[in-house]
PDB file of N, CA and C in Angstrom:
ATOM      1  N   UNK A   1       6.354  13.019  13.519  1.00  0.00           N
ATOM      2  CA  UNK A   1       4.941  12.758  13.652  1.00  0.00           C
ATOM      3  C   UNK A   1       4.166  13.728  12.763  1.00  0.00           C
ATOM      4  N   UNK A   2       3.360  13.294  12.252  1.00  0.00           N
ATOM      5  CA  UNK A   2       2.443  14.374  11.125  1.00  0.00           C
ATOM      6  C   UNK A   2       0.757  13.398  11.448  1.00  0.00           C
ATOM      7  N   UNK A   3      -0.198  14.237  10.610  1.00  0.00           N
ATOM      8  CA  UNK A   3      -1.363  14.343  10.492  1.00  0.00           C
ATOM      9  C   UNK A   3      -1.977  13.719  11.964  1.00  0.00           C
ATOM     10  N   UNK A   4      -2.102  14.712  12.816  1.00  0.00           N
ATOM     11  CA  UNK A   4      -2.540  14.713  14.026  1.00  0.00           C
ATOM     12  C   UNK A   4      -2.036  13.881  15.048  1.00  0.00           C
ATOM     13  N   UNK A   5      -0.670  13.663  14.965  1.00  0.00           N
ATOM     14  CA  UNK A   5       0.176  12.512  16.193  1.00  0.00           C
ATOM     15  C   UNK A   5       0.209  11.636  15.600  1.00  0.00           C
ATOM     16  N   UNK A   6      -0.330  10.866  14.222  1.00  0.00           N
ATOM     17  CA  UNK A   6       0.261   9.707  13.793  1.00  0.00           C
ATOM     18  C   UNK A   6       1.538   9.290  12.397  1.00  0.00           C
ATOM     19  N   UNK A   7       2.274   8.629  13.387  1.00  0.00           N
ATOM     20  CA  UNK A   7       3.472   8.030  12.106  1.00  0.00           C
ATOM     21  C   UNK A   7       2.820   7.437  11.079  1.00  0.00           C
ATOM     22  N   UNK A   8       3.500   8.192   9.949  1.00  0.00           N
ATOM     23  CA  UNK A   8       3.348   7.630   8.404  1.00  0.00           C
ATOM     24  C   UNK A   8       4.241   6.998   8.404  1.00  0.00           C
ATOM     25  N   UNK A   9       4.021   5.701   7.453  1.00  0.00           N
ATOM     26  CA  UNK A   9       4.997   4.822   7.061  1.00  0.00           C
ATOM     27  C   UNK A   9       4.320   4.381   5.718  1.00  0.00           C
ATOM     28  N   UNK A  10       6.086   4.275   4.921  1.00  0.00           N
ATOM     29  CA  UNK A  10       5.818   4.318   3.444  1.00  0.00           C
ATOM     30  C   UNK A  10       6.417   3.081   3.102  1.00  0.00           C
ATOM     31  N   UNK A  11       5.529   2.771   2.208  1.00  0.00           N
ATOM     32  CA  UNK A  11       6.795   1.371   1.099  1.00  0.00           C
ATOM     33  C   UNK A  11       7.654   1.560   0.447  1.00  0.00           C
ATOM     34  N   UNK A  12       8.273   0.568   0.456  1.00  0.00           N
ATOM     35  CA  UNK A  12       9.666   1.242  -0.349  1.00  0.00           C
ATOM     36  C   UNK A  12      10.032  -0.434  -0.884  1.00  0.00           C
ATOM     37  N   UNK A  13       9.915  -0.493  -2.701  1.00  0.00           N
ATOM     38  CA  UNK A  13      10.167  -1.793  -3.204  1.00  0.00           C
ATOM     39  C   UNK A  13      11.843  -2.046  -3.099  1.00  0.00           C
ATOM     40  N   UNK A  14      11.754  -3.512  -2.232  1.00  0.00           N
ATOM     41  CA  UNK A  14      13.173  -3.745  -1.960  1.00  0.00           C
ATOM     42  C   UNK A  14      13.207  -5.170  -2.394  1.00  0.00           C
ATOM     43  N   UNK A  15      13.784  -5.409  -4.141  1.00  0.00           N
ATOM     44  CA  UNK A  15      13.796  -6.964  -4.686  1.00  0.00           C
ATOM     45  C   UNK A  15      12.552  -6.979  -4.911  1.00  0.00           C
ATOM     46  N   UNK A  16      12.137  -8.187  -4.716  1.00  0.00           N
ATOM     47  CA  UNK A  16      10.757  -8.323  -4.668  1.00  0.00           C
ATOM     48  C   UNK A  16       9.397  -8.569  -3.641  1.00  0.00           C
ATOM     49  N   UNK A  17      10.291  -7.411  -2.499  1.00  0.00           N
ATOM     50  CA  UNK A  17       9.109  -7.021  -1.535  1.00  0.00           C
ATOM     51  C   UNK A  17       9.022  -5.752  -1.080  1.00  0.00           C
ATOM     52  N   UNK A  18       8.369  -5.604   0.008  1.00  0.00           N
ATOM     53  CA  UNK A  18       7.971  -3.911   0.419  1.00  0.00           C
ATOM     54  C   UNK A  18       8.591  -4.193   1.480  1.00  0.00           C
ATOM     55  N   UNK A  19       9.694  -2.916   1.594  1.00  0.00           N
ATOM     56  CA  UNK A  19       9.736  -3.022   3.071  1.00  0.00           C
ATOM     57  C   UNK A  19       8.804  -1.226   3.599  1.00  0.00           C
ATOM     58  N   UNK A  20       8.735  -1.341   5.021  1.00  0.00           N
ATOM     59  CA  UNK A  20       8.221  -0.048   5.352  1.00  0.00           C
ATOM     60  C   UNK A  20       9.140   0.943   5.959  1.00  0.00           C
ATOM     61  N   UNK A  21       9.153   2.318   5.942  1.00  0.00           N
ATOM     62  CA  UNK A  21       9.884   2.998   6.527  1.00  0.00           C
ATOM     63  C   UNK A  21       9.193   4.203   6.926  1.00  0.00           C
ATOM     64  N   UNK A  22       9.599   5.106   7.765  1.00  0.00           N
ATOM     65  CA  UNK A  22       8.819   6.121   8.444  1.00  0.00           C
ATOM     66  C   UNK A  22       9.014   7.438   8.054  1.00  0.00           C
ATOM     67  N   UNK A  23       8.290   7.846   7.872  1.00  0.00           N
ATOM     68  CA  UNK A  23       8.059   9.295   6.378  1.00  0.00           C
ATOM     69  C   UNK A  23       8.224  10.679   7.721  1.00  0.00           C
ATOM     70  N   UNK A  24       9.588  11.120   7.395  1.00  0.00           N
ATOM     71  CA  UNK A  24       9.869  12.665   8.148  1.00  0.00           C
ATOM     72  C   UNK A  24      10.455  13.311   7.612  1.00  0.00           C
ATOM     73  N   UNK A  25       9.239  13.337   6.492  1.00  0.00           N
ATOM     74  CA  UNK A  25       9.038  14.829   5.909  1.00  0.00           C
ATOM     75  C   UNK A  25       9.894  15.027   4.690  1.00  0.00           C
ATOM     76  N   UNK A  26       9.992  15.535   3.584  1.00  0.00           N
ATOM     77  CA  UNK A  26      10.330  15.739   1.899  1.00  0.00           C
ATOM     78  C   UNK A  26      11.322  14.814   1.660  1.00  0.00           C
ATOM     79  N   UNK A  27      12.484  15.284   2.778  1.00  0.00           N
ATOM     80  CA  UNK A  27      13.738  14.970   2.890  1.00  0.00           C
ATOM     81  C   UNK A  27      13.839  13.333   3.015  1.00  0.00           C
ATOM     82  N   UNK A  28      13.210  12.522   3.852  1.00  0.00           N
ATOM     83  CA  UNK A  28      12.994  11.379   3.958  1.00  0.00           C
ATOM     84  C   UNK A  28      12.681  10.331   2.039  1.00  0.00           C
ATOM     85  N   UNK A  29      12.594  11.744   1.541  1.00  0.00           N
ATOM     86  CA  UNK A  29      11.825  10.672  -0.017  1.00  0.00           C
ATOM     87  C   UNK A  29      13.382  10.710  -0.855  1.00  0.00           C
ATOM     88  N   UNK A  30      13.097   9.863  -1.764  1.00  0.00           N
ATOM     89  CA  UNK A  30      13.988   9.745  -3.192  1.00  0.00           C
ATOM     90  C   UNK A  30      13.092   8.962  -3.950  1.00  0.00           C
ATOM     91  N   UNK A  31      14.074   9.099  -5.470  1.00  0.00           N
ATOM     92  CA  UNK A  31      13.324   8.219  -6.393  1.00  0.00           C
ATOM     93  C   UNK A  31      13.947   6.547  -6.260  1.00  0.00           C
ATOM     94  N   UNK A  32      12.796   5.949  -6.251  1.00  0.00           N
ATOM     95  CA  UNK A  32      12.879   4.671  -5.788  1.00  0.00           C
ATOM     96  C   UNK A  32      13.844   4.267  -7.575  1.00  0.00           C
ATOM     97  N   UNK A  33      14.492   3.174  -7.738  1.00  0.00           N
ATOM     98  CA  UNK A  33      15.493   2.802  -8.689  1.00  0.00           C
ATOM     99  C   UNK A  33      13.747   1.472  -9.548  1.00  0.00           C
ATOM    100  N   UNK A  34      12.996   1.327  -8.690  1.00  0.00           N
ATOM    101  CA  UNK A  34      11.894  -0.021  -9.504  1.00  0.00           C
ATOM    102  C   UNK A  34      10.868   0.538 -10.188  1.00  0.00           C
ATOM    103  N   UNK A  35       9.901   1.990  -9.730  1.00  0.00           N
ATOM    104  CA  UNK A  35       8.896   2.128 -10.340  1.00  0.00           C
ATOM    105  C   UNK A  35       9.362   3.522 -10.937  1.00  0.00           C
ATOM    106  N   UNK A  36      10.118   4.431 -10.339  1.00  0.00           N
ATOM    107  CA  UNK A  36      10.800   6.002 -10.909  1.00  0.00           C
ATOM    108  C   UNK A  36      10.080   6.870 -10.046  1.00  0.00           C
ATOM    109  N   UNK A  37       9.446   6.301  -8.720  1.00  0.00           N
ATOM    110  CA  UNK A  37       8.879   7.364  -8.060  1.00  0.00           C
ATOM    111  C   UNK A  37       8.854   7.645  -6.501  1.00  0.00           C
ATOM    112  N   UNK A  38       8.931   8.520  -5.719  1.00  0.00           N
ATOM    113  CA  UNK A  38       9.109   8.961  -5.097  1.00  0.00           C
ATOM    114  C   UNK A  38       8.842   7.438  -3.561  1.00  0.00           C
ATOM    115  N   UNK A  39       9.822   7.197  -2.497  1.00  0.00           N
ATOM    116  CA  UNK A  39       9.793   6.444  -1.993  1.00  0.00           C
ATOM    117  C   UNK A  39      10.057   6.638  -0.683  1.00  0.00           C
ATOM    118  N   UNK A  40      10.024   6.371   0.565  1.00  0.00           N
ATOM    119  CA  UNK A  40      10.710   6.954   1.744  1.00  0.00           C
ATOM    120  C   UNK A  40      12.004   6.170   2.294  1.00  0.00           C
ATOM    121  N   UNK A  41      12.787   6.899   2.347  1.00  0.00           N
ATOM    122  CA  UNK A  41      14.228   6.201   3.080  1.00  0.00           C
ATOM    123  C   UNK A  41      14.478   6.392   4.496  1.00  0.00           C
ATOM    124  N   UNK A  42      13.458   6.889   5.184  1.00  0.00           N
ATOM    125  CA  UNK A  42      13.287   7.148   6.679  1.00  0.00           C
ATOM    126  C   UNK A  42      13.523   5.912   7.516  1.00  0.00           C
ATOM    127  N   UNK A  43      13.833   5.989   8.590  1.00  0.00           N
ATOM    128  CA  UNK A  43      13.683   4.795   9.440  1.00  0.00           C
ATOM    129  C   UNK A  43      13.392   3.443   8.889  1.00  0.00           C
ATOM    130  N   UNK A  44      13.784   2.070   8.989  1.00  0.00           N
ATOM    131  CA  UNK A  44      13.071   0.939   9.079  1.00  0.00           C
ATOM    132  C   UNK A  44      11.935   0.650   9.886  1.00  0.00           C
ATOM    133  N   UNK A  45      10.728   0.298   9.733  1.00  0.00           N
ATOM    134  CA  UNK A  45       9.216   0.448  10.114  1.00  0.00           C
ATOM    135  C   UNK A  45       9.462  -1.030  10.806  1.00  0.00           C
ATOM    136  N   UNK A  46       9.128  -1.787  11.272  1.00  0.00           N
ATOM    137  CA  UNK A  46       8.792  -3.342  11.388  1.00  0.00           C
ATOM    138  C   UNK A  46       7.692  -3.687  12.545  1.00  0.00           C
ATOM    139  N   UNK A  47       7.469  -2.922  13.074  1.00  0.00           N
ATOM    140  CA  UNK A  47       6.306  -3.419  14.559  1.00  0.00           C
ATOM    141  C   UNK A  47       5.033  -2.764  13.417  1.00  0.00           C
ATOM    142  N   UNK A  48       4.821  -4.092  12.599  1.00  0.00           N
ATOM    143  CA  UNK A  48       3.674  -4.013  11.525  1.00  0.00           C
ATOM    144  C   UNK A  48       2.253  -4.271  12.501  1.00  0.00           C
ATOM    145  N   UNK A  49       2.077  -5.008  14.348  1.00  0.00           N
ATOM    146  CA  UNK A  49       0.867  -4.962  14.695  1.00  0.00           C
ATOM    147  C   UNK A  49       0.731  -3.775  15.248  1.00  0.00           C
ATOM    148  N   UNK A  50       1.153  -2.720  15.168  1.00  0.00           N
ATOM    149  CA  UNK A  50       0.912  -1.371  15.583  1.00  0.00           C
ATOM    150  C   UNK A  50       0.384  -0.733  14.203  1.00  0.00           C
ATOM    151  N   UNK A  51       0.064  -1.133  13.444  1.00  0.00           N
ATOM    152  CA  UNK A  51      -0.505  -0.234  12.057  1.00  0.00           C
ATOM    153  C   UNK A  51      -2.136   0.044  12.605  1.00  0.00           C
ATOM    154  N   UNK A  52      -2.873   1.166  12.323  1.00  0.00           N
ATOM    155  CA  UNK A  52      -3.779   1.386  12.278  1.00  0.00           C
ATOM    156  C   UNK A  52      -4.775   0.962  11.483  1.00  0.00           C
ATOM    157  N   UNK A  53      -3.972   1.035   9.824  1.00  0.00           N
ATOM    158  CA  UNK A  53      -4.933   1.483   8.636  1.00  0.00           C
ATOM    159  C   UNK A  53      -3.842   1.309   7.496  1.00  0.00           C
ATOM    160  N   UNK A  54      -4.060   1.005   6.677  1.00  0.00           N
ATOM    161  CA  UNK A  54      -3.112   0.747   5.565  1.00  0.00           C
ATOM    162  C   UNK A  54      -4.102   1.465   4.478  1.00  0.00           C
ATOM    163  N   UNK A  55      -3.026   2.079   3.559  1.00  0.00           N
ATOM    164  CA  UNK A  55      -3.561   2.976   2.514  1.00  0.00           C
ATOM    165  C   UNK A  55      -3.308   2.105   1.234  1.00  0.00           C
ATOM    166  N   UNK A  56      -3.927   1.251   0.512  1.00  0.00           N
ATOM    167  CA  UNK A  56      -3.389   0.481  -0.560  1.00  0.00           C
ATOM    168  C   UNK A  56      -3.493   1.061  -1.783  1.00  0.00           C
ATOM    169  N   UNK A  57      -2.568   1.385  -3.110  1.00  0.00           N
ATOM    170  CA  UNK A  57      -2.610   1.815  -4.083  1.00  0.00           C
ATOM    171  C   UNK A  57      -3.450   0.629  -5.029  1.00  0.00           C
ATOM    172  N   UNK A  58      -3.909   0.792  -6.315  1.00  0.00           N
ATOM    173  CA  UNK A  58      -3.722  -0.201  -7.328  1.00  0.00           C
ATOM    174  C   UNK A  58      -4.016   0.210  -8.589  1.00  0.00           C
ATOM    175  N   UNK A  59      -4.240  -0.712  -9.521  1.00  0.00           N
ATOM    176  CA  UNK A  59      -4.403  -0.162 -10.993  1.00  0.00           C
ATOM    177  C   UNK A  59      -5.836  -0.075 -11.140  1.00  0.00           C
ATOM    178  N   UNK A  60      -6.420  -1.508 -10.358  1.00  0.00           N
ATOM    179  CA  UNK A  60      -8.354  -1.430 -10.543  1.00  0.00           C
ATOM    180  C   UNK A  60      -8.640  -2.110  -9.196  1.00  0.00           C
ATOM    181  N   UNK A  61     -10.266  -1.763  -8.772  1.00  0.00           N
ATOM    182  CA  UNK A  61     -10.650  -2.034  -7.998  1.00  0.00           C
ATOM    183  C   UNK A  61     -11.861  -2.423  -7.780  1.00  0.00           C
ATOM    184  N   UNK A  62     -12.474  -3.409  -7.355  1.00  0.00           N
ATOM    185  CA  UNK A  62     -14.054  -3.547  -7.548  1.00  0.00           C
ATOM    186  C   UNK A  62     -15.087  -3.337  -6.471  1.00  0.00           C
ATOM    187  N   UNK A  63     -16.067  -3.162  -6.324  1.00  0.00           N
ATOM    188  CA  UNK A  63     -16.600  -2.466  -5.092  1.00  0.00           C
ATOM    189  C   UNK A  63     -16.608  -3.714  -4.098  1.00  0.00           C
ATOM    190  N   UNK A  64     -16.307  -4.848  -3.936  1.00  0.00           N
ATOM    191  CA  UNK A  64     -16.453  -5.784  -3.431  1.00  0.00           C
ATOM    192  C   UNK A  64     -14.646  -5.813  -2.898  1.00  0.00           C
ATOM    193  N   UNK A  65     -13.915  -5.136  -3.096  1.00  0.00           N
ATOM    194  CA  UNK A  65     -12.669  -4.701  -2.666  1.00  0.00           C
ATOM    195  C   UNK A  65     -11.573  -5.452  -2.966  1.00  0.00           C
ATOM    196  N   UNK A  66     -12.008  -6.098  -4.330  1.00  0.00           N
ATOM    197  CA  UNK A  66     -11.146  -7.501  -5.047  1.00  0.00           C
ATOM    198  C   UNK A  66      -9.937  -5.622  -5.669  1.00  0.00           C
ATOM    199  N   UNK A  67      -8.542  -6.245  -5.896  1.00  0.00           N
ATOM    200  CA  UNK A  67      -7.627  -5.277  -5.855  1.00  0.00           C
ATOM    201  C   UNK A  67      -6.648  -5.678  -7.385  1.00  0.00           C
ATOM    202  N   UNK A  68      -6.401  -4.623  -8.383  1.00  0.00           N
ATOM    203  CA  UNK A  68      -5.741  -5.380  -9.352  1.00  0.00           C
ATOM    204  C   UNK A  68      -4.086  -4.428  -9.177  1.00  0.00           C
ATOM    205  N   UNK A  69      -3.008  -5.081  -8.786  1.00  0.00           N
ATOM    206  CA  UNK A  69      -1.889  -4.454  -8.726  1.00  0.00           C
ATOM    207  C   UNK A  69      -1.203  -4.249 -10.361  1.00  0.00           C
ATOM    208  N   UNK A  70       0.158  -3.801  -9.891  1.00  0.00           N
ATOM    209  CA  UNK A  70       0.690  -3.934 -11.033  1.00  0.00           C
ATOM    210  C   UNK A  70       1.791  -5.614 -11.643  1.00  0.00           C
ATOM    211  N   UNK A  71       1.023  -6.682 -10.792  1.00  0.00           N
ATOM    212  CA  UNK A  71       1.671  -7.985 -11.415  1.00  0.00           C
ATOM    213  C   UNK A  71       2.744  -9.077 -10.614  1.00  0.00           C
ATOM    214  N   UNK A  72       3.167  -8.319  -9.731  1.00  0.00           N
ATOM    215  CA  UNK A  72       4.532  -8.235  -9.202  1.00  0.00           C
ATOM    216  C   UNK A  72       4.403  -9.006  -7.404  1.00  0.00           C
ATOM    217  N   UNK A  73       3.317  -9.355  -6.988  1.00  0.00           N
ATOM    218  CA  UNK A  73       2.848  -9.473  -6.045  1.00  0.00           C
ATOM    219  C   UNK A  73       3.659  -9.042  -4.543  1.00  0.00           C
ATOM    220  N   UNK A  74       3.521  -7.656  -4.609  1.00  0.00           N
ATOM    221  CA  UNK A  74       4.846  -7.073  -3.624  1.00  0.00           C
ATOM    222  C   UNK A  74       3.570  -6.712  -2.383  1.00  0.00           C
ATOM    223  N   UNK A  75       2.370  -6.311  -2.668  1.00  0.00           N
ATOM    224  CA  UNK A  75       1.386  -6.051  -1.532  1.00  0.00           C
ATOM    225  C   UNK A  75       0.758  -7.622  -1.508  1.00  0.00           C
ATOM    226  N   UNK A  76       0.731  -8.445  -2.268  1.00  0.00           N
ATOM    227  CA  UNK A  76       0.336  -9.918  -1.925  1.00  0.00           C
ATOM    228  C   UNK A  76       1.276 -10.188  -0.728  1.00  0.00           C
ATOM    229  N   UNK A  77       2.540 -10.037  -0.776  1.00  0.00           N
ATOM    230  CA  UNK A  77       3.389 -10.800   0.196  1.00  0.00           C
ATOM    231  C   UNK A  77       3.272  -9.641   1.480  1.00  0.00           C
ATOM    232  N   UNK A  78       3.024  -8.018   1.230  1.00  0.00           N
ATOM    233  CA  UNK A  78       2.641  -7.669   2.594  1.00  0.00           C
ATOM    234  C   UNK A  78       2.133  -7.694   3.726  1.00  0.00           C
ATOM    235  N   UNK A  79       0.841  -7.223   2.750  1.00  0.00           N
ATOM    236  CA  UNK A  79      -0.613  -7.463   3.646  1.00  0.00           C
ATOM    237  C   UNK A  79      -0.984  -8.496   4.667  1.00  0.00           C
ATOM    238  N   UNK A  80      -0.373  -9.608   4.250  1.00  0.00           N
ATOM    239  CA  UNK A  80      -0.594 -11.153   5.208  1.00  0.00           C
ATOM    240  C   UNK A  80       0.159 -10.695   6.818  1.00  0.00           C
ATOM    241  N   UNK A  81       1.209 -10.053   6.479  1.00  0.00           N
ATOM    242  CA  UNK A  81       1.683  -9.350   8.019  1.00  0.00           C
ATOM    243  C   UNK A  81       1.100  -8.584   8.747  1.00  0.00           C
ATOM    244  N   UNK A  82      -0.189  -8.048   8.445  1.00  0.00           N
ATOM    245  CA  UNK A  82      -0.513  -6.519   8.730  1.00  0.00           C
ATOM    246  C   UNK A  82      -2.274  -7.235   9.251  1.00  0.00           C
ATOM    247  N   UNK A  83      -2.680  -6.498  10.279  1.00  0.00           N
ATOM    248  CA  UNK A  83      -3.758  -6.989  10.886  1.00  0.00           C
ATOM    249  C   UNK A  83      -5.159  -5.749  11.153  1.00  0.00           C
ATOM    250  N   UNK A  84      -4.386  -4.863  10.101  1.00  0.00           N
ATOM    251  CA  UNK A  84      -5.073  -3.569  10.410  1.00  0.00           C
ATOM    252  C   UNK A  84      -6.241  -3.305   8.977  1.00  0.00           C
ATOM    253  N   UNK A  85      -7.137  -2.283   9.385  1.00  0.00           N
ATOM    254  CA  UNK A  85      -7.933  -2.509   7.860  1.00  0.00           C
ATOM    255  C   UNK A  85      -7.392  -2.085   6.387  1.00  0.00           C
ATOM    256  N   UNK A  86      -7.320  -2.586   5.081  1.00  0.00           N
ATOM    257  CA  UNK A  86      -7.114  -2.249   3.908  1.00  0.00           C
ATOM    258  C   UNK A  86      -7.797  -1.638   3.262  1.00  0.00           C
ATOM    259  N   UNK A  87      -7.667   0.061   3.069  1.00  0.00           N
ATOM    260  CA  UNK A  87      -8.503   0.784   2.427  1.00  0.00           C
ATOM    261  C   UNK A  87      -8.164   1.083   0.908  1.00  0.00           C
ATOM    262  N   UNK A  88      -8.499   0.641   0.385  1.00  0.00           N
ATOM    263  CA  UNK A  88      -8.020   0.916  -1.512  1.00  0.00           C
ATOM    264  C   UNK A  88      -8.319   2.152  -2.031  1.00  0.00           C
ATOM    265  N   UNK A  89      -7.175   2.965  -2.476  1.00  0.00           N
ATOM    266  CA  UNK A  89      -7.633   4.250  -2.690  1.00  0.00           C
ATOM    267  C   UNK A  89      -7.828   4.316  -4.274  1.00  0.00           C
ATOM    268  N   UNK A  90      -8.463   4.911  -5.018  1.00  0.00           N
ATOM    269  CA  UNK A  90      -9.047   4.542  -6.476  1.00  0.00           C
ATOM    270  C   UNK A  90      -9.490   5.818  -6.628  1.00  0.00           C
ATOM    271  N   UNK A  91      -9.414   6.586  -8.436  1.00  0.00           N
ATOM    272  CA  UNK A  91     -10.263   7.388  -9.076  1.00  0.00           C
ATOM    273  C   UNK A  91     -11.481   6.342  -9.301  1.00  0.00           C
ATOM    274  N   UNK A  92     -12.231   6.718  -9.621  1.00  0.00           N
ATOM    275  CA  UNK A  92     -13.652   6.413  -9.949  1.00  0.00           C
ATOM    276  C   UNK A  92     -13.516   5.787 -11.455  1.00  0.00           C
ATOM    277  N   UNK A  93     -12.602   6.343 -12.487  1.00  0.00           N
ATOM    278  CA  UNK A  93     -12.777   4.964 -13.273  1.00  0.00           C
ATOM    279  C   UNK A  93     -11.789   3.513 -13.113  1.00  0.00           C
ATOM    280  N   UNK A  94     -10.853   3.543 -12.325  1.00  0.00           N
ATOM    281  CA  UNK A  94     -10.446   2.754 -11.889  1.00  0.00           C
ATOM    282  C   UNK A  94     -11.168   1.329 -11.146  1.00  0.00           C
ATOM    283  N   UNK A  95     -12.635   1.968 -10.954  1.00  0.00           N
ATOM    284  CA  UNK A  95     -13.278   0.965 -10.481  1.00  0.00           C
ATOM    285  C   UNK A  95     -14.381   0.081 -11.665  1.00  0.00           C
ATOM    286  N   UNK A  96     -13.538  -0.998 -11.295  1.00  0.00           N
ATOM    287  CA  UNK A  96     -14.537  -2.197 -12.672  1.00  0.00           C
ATOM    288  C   UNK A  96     -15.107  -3.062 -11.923  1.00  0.00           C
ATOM    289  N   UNK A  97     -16.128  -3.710 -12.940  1.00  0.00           N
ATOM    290  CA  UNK A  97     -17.233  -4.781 -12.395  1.00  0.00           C
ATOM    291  C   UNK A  97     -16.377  -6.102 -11.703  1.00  0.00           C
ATOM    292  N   UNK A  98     -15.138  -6.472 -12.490  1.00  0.00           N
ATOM    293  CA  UNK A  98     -14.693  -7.810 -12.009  1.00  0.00           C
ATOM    294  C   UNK A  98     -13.479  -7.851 -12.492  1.00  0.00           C
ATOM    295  N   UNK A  99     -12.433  -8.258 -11.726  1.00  0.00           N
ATOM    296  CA  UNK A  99     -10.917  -8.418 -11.050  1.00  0.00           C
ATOM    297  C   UNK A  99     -10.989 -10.062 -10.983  1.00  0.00           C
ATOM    298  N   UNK A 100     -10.263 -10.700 -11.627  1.00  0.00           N
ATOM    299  CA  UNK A 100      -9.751 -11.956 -11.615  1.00  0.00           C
ATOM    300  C   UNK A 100      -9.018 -12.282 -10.142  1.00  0.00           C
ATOM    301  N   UNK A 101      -9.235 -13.597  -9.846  1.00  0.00           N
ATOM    302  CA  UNK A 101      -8.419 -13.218  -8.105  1.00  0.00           C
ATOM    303  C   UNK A 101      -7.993 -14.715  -8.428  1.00  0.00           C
ATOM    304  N   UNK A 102      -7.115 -14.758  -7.803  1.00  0.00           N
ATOM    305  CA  UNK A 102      -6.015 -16.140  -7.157  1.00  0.00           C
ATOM    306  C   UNK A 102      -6.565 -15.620  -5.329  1.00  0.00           C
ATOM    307  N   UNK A 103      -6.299 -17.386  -5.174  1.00  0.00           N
ATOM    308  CA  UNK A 103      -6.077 -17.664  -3.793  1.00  0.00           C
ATOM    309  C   UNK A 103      -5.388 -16.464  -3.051  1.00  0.00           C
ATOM    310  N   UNK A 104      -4.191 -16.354  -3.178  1.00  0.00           N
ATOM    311  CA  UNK A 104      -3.303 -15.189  -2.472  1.00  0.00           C
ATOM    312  C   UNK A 104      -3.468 -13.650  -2.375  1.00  0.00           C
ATOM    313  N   UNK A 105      -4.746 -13.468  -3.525  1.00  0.00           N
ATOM    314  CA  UNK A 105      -4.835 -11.737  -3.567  1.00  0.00           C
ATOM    315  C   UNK A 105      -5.473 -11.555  -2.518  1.00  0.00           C
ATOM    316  N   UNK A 106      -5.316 -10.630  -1.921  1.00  0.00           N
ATOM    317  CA  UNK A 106      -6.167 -10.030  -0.363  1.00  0.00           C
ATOM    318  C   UNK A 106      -6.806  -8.939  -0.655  1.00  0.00           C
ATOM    319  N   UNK A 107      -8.278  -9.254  -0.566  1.00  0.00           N
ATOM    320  CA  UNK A 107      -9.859  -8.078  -0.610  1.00  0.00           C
ATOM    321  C   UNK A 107      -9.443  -7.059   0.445  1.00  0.00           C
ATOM    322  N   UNK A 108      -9.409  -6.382  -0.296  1.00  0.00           N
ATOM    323  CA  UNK A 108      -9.192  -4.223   0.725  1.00  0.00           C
ATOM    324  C   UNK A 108     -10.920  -4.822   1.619  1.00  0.00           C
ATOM    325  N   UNK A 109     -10.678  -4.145   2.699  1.00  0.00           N
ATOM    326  CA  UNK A 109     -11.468  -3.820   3.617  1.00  0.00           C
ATOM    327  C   UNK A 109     -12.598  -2.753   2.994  1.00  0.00           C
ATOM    328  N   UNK A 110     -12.075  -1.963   2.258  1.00  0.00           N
ATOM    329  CA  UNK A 110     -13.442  -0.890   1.739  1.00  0.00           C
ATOM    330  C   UNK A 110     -12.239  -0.621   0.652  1.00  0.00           C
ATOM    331  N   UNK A 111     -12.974   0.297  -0.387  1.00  0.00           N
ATOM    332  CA  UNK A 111     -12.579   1.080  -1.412  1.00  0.00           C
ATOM    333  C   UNK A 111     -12.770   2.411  -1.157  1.00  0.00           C
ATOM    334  N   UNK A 112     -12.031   3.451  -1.253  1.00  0.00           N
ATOM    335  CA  UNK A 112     -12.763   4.616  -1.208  1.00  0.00           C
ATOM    336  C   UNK A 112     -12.119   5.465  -2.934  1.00  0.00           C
ATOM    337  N   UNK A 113     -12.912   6.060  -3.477  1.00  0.00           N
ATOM    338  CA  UNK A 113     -12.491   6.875  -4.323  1.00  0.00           C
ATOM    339  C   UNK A 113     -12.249   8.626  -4.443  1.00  0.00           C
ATOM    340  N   UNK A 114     -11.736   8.565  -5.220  1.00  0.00           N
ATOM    341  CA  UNK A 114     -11.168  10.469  -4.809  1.00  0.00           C
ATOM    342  C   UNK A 114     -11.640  10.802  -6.029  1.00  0.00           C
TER     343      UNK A 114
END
């Protein structure tokens, strides 16, 4: 358990989806073999209606919370499981006027930038 009693759970690209797993601590990470970066091998996650809050990465983001990944639609096929809010985390130029969307892309709940 970390950041005040709640389980982290991380993605981890498996083929061509995410699965989740439960982050305890350094040791839990390796380098994932799809993107070259750090991934969690902790536990299998699956009671996805217990999520609080989902932390979504991406490449761009628009303040209207349209989301541009990297192509691969691995958080397209997530998110549809998950009933909790989508917060898009973004630098500040990462955020553009307009993101092309298909039917299937799913609008983050808010954007926040760092």
């Amino acid at each position: 358990m970390y950041a005040q009693g709640k389980t982290i759970i991380l993605p981890t690209v498996s083929g061509e989806d995410l699965t989740l797993h439960i982050y305890e601590g350094e040791s839990s990470l390796a380098t994932g073999t799809s993107y070259g970066i750090q991934e969690s091998i902790g536990p299998l996650f699956t009671d996805y209606a217990s999520i609080d809050l989902a932390l979504i990465p991406g490449m761009a983001f628009t303040l209207m919370g349209d989301r541009l990944g990297r192509g691969k639609g691995h958080y397209d096929r997530l998110l549809p499981r998950l009933s909790c809010p989508f917060i898009g985390l973004a630098f500040p130029f990462q955020i553009v006027p307009h993101i092309p969307t298909e039917k299937h892309d799913i609008r983050m709940t808010d954007v926040v930038t760092v």
